[in-house]
N, C-alpha and C. Protein backbone atom coordinates (compact mmCIF):
# COMPACT_ATOMS: atom_id res chain seq x y z
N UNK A 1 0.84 -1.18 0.00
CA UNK A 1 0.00 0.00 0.00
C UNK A 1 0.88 1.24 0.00
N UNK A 2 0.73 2.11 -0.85
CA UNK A 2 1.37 3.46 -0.94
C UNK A 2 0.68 4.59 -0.21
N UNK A 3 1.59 4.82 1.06
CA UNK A 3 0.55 5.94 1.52
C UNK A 3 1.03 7.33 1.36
N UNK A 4 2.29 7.52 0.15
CA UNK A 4 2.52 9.22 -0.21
C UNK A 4 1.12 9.31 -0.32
N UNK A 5 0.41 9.25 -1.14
CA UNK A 5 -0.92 9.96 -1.27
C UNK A 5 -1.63 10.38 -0.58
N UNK A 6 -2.09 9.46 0.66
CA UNK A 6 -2.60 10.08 2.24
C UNK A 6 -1.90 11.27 3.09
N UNK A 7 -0.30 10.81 2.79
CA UNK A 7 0.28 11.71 3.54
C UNK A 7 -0.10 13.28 2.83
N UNK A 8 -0.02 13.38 1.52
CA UNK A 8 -0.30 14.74 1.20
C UNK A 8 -1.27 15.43 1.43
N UNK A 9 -2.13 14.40 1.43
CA UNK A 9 -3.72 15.06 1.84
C UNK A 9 -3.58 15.73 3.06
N UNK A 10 -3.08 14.74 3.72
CA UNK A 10 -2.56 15.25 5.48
C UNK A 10 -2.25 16.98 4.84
N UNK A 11 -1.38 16.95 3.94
CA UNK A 11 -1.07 18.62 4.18
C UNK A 11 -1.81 19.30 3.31
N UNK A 12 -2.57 18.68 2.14
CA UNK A 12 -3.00 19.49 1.82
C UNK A 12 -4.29 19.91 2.63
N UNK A 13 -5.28 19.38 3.66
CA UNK A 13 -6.12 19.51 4.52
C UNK A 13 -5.35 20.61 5.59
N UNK A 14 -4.06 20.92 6.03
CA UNK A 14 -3.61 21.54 6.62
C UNK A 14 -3.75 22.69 6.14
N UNK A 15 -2.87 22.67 4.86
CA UNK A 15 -3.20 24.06 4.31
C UNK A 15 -4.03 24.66 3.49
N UNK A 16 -5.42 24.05 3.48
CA UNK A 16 -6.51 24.86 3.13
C UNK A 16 -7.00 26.04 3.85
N UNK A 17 -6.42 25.85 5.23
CA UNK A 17 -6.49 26.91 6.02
C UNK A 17 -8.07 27.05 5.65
N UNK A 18 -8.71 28.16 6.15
CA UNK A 18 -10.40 28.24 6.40
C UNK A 18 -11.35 27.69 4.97
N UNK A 19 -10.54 27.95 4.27
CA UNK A 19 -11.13 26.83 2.87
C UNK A 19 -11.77 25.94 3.37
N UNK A 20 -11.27 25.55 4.38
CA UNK A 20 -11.76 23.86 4.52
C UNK A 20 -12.99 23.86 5.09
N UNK A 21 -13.35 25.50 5.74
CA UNK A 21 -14.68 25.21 6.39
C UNK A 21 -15.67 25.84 4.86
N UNK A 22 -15.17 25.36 3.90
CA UNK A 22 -16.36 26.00 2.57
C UNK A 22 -17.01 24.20 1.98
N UNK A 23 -17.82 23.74 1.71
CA UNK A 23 -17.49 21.87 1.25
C UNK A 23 -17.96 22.30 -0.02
N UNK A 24 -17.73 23.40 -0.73
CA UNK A 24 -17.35 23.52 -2.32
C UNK A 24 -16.08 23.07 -2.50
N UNK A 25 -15.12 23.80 -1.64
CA UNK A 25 -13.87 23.83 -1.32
C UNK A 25 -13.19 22.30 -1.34
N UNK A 26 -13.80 22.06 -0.60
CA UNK A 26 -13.69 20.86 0.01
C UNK A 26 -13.65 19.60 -1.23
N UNK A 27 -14.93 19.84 -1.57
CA UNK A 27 -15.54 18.65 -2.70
C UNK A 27 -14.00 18.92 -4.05
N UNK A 28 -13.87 20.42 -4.14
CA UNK A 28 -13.01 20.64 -5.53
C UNK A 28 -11.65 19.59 -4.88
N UNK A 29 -11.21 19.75 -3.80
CA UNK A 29 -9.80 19.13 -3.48
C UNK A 29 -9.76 17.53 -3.54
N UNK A 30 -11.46 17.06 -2.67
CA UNK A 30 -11.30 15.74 -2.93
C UNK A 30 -11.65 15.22 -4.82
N UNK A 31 -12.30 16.02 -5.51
CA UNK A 31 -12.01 15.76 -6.53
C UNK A 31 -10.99 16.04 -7.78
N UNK A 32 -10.08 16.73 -7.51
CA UNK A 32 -9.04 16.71 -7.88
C UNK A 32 -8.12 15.80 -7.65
N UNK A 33 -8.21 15.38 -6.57
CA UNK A 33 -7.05 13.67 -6.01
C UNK A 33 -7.54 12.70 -6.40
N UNK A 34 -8.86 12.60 -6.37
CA UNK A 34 -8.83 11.46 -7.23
C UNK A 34 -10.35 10.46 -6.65
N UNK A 35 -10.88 11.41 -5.59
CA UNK A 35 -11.51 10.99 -4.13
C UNK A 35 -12.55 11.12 -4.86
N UNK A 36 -13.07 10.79 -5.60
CA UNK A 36 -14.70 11.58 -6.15
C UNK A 36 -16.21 10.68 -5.47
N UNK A 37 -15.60 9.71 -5.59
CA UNK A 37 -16.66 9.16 -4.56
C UNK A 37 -17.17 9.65 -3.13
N UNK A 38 -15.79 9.85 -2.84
CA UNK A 38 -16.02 10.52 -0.75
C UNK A 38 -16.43 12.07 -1.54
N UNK A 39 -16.17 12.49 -2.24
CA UNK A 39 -16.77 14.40 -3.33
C UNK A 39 -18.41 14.45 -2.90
N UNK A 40 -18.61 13.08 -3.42
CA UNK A 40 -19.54 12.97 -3.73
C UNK A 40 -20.89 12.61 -2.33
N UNK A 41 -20.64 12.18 -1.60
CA UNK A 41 -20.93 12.06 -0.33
C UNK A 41 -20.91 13.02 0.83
N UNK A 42 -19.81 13.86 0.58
CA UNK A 42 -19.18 14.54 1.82
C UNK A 42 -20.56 15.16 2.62
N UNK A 43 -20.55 15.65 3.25
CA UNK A 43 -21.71 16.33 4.33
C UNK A 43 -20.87 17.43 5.21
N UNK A 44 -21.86 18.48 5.44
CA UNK A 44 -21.69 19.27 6.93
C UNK A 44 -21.24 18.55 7.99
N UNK A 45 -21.08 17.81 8.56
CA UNK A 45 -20.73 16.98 9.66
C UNK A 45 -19.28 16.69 8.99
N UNK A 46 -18.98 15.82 8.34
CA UNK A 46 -17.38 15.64 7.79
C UNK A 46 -16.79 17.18 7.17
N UNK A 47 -17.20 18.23 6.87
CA UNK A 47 -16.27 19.13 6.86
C UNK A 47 -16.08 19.39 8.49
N UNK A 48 -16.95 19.86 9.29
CA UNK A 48 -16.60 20.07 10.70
C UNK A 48 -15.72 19.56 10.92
N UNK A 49 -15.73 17.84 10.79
CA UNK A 49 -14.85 16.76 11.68
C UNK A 49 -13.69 16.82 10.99
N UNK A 50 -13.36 17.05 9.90
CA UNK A 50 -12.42 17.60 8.88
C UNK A 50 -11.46 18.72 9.23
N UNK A 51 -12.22 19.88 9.78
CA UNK A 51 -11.64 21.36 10.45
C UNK A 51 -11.17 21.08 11.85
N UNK A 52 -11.74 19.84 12.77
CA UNK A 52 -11.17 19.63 14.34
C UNK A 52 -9.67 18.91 13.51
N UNK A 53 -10.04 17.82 12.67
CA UNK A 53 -8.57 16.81 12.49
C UNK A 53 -6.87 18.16 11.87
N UNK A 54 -8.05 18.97 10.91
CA UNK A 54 -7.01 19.52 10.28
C UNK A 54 -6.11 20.49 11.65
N UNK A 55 -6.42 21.15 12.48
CA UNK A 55 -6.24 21.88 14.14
C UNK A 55 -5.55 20.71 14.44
N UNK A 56 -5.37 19.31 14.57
CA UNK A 56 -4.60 18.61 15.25
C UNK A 56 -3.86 17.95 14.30
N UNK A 57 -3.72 17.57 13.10
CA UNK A 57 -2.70 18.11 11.80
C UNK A 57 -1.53 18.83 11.93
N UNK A 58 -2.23 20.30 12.25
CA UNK A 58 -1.53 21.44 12.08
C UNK A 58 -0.21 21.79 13.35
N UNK A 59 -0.86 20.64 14.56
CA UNK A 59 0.14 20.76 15.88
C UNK A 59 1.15 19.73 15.18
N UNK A 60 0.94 18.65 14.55
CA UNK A 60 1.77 18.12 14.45
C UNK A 60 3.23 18.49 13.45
N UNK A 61 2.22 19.19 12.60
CA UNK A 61 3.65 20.07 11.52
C UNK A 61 4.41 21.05 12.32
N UNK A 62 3.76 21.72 13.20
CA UNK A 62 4.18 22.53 14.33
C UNK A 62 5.11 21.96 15.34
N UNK A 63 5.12 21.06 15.38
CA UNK A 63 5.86 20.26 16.58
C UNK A 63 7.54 19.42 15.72
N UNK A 64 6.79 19.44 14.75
CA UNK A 64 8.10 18.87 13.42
C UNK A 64 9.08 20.39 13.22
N UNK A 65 8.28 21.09 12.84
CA UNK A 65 9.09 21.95 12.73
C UNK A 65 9.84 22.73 14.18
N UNK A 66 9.62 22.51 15.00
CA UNK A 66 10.01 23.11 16.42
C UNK A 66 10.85 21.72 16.59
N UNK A 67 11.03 21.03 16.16
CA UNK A 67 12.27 19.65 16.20
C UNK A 67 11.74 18.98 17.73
N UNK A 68 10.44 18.87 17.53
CA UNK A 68 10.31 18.37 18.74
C UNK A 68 10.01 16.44 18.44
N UNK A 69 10.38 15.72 18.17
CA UNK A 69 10.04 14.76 18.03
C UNK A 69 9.30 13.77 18.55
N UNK A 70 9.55 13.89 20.20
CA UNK A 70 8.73 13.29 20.85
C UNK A 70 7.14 13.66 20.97
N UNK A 71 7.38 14.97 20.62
CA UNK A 71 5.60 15.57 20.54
C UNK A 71 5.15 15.17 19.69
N UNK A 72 6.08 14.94 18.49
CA UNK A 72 4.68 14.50 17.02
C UNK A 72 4.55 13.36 17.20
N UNK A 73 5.53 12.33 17.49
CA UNK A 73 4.90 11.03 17.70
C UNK A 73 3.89 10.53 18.63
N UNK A 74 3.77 11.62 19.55
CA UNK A 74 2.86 11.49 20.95
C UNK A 74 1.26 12.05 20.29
N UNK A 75 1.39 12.72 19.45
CA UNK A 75 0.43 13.76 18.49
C UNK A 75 -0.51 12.53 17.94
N UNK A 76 0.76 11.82 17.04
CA UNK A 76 0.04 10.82 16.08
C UNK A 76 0.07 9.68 16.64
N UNK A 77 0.41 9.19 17.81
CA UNK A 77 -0.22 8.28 18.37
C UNK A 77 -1.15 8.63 18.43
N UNK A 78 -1.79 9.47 19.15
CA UNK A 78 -3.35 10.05 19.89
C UNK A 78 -4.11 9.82 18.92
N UNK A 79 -3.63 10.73 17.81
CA UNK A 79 -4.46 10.55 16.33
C UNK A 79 -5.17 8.82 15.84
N UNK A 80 -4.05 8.37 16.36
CA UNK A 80 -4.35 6.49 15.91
C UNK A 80 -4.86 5.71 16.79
N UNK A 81 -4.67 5.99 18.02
CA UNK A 81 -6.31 5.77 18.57
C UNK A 81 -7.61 6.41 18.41
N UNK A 82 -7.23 7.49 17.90
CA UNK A 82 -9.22 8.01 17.81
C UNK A 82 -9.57 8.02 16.57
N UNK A 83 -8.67 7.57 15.50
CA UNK A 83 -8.84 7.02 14.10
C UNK A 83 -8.42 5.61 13.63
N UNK A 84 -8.88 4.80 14.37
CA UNK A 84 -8.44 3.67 13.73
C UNK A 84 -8.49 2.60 12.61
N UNK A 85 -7.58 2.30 12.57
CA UNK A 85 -7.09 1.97 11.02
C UNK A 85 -8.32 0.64 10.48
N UNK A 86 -9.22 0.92 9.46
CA UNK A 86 -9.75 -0.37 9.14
C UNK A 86 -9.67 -0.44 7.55
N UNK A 87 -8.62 -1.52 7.17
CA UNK A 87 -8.60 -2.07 5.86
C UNK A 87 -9.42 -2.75 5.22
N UNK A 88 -9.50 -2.65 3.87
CA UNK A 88 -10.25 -2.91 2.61
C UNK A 88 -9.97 -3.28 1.36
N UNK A 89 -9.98 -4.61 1.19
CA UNK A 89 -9.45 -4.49 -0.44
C UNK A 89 -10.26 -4.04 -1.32
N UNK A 90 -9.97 -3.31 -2.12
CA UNK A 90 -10.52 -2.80 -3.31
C UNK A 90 -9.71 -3.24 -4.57
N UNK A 91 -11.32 -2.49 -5.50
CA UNK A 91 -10.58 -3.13 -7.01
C UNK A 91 -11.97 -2.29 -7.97
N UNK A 92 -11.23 -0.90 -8.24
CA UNK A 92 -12.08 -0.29 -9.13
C UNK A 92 -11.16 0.38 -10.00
N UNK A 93 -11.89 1.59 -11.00
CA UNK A 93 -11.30 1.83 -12.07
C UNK A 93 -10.23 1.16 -12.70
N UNK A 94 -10.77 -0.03 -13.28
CA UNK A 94 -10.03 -1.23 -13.99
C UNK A 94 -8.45 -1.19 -12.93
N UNK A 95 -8.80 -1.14 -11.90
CA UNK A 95 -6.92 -0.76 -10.79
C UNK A 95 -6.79 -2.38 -10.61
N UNK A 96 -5.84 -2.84 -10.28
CA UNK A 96 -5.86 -4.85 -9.29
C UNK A 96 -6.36 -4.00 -8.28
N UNK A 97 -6.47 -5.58 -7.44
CA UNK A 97 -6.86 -5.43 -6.11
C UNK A 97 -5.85 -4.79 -4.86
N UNK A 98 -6.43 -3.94 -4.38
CA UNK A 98 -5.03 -2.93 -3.64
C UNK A 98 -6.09 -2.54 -2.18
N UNK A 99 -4.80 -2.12 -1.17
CA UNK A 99 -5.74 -1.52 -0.29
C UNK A 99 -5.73 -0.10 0.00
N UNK A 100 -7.04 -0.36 0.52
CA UNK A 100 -7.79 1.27 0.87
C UNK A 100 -7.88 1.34 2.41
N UNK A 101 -8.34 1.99 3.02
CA UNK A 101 -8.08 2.64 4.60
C UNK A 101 -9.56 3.45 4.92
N UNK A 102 -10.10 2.15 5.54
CA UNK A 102 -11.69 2.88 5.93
C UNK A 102 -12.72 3.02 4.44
N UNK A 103 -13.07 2.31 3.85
CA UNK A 103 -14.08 2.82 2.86
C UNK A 103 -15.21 3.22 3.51
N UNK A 104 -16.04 2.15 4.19
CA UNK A 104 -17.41 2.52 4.83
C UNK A 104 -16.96 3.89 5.40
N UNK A 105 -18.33 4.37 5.83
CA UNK A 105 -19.20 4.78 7.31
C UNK A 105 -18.16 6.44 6.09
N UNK A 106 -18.25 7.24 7.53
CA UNK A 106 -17.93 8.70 6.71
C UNK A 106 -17.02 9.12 6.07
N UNK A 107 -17.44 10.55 5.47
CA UNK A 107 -16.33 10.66 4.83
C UNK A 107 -15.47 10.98 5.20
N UNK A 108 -15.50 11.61 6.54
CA UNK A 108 -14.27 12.35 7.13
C UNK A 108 -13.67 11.39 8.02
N UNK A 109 -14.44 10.05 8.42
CA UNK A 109 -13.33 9.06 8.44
C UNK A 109 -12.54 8.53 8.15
N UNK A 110 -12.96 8.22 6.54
CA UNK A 110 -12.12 7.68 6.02
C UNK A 110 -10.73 8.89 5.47
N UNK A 111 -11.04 9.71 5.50
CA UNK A 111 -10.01 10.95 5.38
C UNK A 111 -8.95 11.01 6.33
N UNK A 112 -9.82 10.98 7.61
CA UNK A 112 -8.72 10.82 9.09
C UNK A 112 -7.99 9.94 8.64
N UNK A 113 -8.56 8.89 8.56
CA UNK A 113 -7.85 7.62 9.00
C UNK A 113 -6.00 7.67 8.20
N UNK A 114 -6.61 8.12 6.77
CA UNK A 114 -5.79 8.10 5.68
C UNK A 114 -4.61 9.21 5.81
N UNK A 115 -4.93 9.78 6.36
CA UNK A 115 -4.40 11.51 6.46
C UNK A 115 -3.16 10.84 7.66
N UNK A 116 -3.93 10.38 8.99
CA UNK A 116 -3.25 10.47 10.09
C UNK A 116 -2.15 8.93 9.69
N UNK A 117 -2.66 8.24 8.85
CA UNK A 117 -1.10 6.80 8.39
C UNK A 117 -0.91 7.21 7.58
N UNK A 118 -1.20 8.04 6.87
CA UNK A 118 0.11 8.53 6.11
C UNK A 118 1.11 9.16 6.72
N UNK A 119 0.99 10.42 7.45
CA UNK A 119 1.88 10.74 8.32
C UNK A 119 2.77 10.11 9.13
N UNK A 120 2.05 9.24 9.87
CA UNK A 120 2.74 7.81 10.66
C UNK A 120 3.56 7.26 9.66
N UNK A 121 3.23 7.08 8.63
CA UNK A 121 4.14 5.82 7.48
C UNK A 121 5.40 6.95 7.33
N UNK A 122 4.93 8.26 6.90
CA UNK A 122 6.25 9.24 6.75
C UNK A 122 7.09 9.32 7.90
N UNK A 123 7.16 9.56 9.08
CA UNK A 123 7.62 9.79 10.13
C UNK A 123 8.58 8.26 10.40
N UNK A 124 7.78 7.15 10.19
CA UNK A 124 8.62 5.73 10.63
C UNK A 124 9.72 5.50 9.31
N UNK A 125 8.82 5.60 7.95
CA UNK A 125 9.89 5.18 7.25
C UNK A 125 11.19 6.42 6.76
N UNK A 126 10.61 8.16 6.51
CA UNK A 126 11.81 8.82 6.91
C UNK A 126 12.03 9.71 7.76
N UNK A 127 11.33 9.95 8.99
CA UNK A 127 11.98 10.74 10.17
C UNK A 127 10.89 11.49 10.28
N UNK A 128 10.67 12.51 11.56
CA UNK A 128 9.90 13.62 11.60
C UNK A 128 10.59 14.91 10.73
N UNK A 129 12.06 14.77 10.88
CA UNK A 129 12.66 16.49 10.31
C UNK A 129 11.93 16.45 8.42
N UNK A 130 11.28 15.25 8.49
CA UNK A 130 10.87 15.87 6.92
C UNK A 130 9.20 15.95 6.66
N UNK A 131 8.80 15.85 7.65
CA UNK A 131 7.37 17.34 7.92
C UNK A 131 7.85 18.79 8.36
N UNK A 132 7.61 19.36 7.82
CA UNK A 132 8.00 21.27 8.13
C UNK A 132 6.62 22.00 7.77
N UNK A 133 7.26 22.79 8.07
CA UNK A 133 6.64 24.45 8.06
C UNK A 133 7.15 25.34 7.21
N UNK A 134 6.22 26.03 5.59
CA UNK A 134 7.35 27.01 5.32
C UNK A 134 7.76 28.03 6.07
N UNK A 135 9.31 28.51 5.52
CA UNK A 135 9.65 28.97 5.97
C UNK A 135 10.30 30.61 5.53
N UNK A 136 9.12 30.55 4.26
CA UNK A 136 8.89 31.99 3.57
C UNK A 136 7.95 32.78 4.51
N UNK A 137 8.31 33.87 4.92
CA UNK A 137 7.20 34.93 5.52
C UNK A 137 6.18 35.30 4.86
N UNK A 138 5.01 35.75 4.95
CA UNK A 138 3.99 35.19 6.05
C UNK A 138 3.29 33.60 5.78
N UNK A 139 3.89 33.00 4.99
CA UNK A 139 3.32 31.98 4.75
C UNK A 139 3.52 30.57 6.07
N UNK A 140 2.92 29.62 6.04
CA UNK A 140 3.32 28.99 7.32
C UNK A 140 2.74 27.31 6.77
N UNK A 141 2.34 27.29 5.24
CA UNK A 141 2.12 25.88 5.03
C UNK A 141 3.16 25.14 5.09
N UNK A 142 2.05 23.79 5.64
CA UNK A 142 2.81 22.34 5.64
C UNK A 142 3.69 21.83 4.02
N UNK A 143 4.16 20.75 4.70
CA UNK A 143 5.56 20.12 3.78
C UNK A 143 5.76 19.11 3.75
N UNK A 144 5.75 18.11 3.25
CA UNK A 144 6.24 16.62 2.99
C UNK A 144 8.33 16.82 2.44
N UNK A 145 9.09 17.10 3.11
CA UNK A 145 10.39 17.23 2.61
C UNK A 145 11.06 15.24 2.10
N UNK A 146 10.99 15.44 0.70
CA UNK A 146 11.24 13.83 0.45
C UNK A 146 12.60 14.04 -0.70
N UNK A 147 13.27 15.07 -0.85
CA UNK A 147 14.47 15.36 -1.19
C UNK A 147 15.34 14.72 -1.10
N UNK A 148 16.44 14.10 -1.62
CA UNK A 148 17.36 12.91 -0.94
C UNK A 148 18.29 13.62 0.15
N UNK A 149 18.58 15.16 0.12
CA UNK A 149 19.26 15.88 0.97
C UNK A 149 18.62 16.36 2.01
N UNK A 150 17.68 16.26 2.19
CA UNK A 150 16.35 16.57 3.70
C UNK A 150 16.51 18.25 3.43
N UNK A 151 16.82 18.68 2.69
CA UNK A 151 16.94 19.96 2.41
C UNK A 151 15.60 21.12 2.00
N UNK A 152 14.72 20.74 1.91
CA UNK A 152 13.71 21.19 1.90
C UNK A 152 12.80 22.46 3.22
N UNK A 153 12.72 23.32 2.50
CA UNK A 153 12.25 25.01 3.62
C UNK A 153 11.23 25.40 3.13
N UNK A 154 10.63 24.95 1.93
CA UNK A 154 9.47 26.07 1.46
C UNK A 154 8.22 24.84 0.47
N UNK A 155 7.07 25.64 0.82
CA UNK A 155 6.05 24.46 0.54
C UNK A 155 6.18 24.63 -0.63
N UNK A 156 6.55 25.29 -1.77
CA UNK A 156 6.40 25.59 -3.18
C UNK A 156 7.59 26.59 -3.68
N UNK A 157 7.64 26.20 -4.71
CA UNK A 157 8.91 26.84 -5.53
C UNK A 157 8.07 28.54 -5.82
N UNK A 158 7.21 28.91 -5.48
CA UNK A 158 7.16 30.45 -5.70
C UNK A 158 7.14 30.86 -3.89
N UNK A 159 6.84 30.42 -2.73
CA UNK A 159 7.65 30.30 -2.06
C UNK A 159 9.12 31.02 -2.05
N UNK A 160 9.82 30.00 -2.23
CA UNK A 160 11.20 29.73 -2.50
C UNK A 160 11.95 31.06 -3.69
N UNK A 161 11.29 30.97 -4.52
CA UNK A 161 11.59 32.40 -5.33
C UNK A 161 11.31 33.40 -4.32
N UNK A 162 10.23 33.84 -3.60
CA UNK A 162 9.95 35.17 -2.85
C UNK A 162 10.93 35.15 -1.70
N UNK A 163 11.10 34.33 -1.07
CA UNK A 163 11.98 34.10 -0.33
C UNK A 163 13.34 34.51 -0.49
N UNK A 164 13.96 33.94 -1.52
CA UNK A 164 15.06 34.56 -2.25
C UNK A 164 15.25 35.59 -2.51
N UNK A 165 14.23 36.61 -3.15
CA UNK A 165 14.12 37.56 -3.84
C UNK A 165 14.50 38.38 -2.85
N UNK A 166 13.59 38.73 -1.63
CA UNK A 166 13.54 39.19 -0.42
C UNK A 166 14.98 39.33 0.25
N UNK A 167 15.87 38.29 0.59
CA UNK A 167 17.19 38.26 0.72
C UNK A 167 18.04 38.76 -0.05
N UNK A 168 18.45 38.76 -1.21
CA UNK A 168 18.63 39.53 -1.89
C UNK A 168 18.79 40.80 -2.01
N UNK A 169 17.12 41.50 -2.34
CA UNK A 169 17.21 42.67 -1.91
C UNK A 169 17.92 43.14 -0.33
N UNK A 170 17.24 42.40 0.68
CA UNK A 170 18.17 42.86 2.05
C UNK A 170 19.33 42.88 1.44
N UNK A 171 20.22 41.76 0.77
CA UNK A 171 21.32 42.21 1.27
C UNK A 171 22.34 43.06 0.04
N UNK A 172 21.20 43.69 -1.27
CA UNK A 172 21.57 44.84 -2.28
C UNK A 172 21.73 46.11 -1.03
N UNK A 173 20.59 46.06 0.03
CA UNK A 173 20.34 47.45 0.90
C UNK A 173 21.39 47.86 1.74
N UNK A 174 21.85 46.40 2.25
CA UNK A 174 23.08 46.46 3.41
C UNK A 174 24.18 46.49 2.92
N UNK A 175 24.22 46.45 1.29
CA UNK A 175 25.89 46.56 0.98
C UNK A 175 25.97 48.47 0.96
């Protein structure tokens, strides 16, 4: 089972920031990934439960980036008891048979569930230092850093340009 895909959701649910309380919003992201079924279902109740998970998400990128390690794993433990993991084989859009993470019951379960092992799968198989926080001003989105150099500071390459740019100029001013 490949859970990059969960894990991103993990951030991209982070950084929808108040988006997430719109379920236009909502529906466009899960149908863009690929989710159109849970699109298609979603409800008032799973964006809510959606906006509490993404708040305890958001401690955990917070706690990665503050190099705290023992907090995020203490984070996403918590997370994996109050989301627990129930597997499913599936086998649609002509795909083999593969697994999925929670199909039944809601949608924002099966979102948790997916969101919070992916993170777990990132953290065990490469470390916490590669969840972050950018680190362009004022911006503050989440990060999956999967670089072979762990080198990764900014959620997006325009980011990373403004960032630059900005330095730069400081230091055209200070010469």
């Amino acid at each position: 089972m490949d859970l990059t895909s969960y894990a991103e959701l993990a951030v991209q649910l982070v950084n929808m920031g108040d988006e997430l309380r719109n379920p236009f919003s909502l529906r466009s992201l899960l149908e863009e990934t690929g989710r159109t079924e849970a699109a298609s279902r979603l409800t008032r109740r799973d964006v809510d439960a959606l906006w509490e998970l993404r708040e305890e998400l958001t401690g955990v990128f917070e706690a990665a980036a503050g190099g705290d390690d023992v907090d995020v794993v203490d984070r996403l433990n918590g997370l994996l008891v109050r989301h627990p993991v129930h597997p499913q084989i599936s086998g649609h859009d002509g795909q083999p048979w593969h697994l999925h993470l929670t199909e039944g019951g809601r949608v924002a379960d099966a979102l948790s569930v997916g969101s919070v092992m992916g993170l777990a799968s990132v953290v065990t198989r490469l470390g916490v230092d590669r969840l972050g926080l950018c680190q362009a001003s004022p911006c503050r989105n989440a990060y999956i850093d999967t670089s072979s150099n762990r080198s990764r500071r900014y959620c997006s390459e325009r980011c990373a340009s403004r960032a630059n740019v900005a330095a730069y100029r400081a230091r055209k001013r200070g010469a």
